[in-house]
Structure formats: structure tokens, C-alpha cells
C-alpha atoms as a PDB file:
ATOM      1  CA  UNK A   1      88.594-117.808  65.174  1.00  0.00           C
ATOM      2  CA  UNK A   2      92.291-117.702  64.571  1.00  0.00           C
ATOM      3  CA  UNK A   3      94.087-116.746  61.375  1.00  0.00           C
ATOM      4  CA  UNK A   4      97.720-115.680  60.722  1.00  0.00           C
ATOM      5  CA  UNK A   5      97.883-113.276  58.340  1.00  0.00           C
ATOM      6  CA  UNK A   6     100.832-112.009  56.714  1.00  0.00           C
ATOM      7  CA  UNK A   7     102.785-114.326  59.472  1.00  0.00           C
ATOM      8  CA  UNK A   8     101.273-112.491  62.378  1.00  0.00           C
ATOM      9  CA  UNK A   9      98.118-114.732  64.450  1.00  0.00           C
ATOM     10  CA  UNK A  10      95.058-112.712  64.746  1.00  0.00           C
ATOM     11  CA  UNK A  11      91.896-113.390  66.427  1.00  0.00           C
ATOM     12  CA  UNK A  12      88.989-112.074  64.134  1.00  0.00           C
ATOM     13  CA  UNK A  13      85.260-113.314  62.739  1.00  0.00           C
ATOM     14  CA  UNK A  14      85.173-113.768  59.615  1.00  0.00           C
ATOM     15  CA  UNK A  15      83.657-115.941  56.876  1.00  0.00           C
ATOM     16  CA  UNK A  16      85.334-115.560  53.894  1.00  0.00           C
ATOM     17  CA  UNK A  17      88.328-114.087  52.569  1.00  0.00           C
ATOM     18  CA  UNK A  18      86.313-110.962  51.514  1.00  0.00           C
ATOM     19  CA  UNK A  19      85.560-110.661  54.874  1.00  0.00           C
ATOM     20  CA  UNK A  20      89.317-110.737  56.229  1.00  0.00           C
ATOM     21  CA  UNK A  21      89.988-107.889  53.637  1.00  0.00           C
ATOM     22  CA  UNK A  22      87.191-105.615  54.896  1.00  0.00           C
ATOM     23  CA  UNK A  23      88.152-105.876  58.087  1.00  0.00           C
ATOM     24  CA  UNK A  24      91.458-105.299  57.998  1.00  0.00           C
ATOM     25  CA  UNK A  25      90.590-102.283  55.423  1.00  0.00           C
ATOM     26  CA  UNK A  26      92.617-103.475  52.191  1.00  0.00           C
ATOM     27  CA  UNK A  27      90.888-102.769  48.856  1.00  0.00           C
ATOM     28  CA  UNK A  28      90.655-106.090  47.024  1.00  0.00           C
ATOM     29  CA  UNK A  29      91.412-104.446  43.737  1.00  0.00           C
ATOM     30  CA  UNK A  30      95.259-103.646  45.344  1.00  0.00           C
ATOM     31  CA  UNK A  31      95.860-107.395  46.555  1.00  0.00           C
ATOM     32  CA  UNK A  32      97.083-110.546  45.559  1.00  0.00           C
ATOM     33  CA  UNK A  33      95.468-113.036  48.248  1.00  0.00           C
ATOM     34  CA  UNK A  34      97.111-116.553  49.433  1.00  0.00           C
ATOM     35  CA  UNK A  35      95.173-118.851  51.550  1.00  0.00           C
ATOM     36  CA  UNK A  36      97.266-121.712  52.790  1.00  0.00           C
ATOM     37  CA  UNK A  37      99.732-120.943  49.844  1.00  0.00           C
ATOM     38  CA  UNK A  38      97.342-121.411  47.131  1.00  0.00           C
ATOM     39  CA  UNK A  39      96.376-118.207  45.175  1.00  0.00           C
ATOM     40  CA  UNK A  40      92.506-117.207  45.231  1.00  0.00           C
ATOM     41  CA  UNK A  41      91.460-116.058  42.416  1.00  0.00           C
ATOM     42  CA  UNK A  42      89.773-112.730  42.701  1.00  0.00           C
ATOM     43  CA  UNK A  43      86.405-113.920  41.590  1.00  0.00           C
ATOM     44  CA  UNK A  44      86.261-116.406  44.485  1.00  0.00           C
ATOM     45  CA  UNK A  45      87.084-113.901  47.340  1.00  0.00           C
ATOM     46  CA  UNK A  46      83.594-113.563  48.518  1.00  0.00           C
ATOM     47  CA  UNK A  47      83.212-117.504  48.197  1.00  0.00           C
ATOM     48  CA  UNK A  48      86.468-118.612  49.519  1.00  0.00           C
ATOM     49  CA  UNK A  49      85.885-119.644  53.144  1.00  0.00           C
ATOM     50  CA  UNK A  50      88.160-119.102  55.828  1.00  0.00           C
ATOM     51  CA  UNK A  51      88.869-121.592  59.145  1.00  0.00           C
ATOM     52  CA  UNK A  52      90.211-121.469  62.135  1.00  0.00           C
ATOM     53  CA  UNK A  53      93.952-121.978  61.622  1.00  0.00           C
ATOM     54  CA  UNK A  54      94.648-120.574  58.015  1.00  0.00           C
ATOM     55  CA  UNK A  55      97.104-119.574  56.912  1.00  0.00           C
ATOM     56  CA  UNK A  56      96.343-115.713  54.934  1.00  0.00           C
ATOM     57  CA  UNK A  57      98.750-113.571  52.902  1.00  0.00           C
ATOM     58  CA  UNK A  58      98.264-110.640  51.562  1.00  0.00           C
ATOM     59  CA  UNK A  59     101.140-109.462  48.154  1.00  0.00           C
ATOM     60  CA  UNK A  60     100.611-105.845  47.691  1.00  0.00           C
ATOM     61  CA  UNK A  61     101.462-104.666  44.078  1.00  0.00           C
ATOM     62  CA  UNK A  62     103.900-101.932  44.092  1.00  0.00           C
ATOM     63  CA  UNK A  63     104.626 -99.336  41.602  1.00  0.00           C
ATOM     64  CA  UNK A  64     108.029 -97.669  40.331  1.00  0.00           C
ATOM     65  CA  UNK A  65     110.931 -97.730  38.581  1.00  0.00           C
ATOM     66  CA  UNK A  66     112.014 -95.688  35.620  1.00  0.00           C
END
């Protein structure tokens, strides 16, 4: 199936959107996940399904300032 992720089309099985995070290696407890610009809760990442044609982005929290 086909996804874009992060505005970039990929080509990848996958399920759910705990499956899109395994395989592209990102720890679930670092992300903030949008699936056709909805938020997913992070309860609902194992039973969110993916299909061909979503639309995935991943918002990385970042750390810093003074």
C-alpha cells in the first residue's frame, strides 16, 4: 500500500498506525501522530487502521530552551 508520511509517499505493509511507527523505528512514547489531519490519540495507535492513500504525520516533541 501507499502512504505519505511526513509529505514524502512510501510504499510499505502495514495495518495500523502502530505498525507504520515500528517500521519506520519511532518510539510511540516520542510522537504526536496525525492521520489525515486528525490527531490519534495514543491509546488508539494499535487500533487505528491505515489505507492505501493516507495521509501520516509524525510531530516530534523537542526539548530546550533556558
Amino acid at each position: 500500500m501507499q502512504i505519505t508520511i511526513n509529505g514524502k509517499p512510501e510504499e510499505l505493509q502495514a495495518d495500523t498506525i502502530m505498525d507504520v511507527l515500528k517500521h519506520k523505528d519511532i518510539d510511540p512514547h516520542m510522537v504526536a501522530v496525525e492521520l489525515n489531519t486528525q490527531i490519534v490519540e495514543r491509546d488508539q495507535l494499535d487500533t487505528t487502521n491505515v489505507r492505501d492513500g493516507d495521509k501520516v504525520e509524525f510531530l516530534f516533541y523537542m526539548g530546550g530552551g533556558t
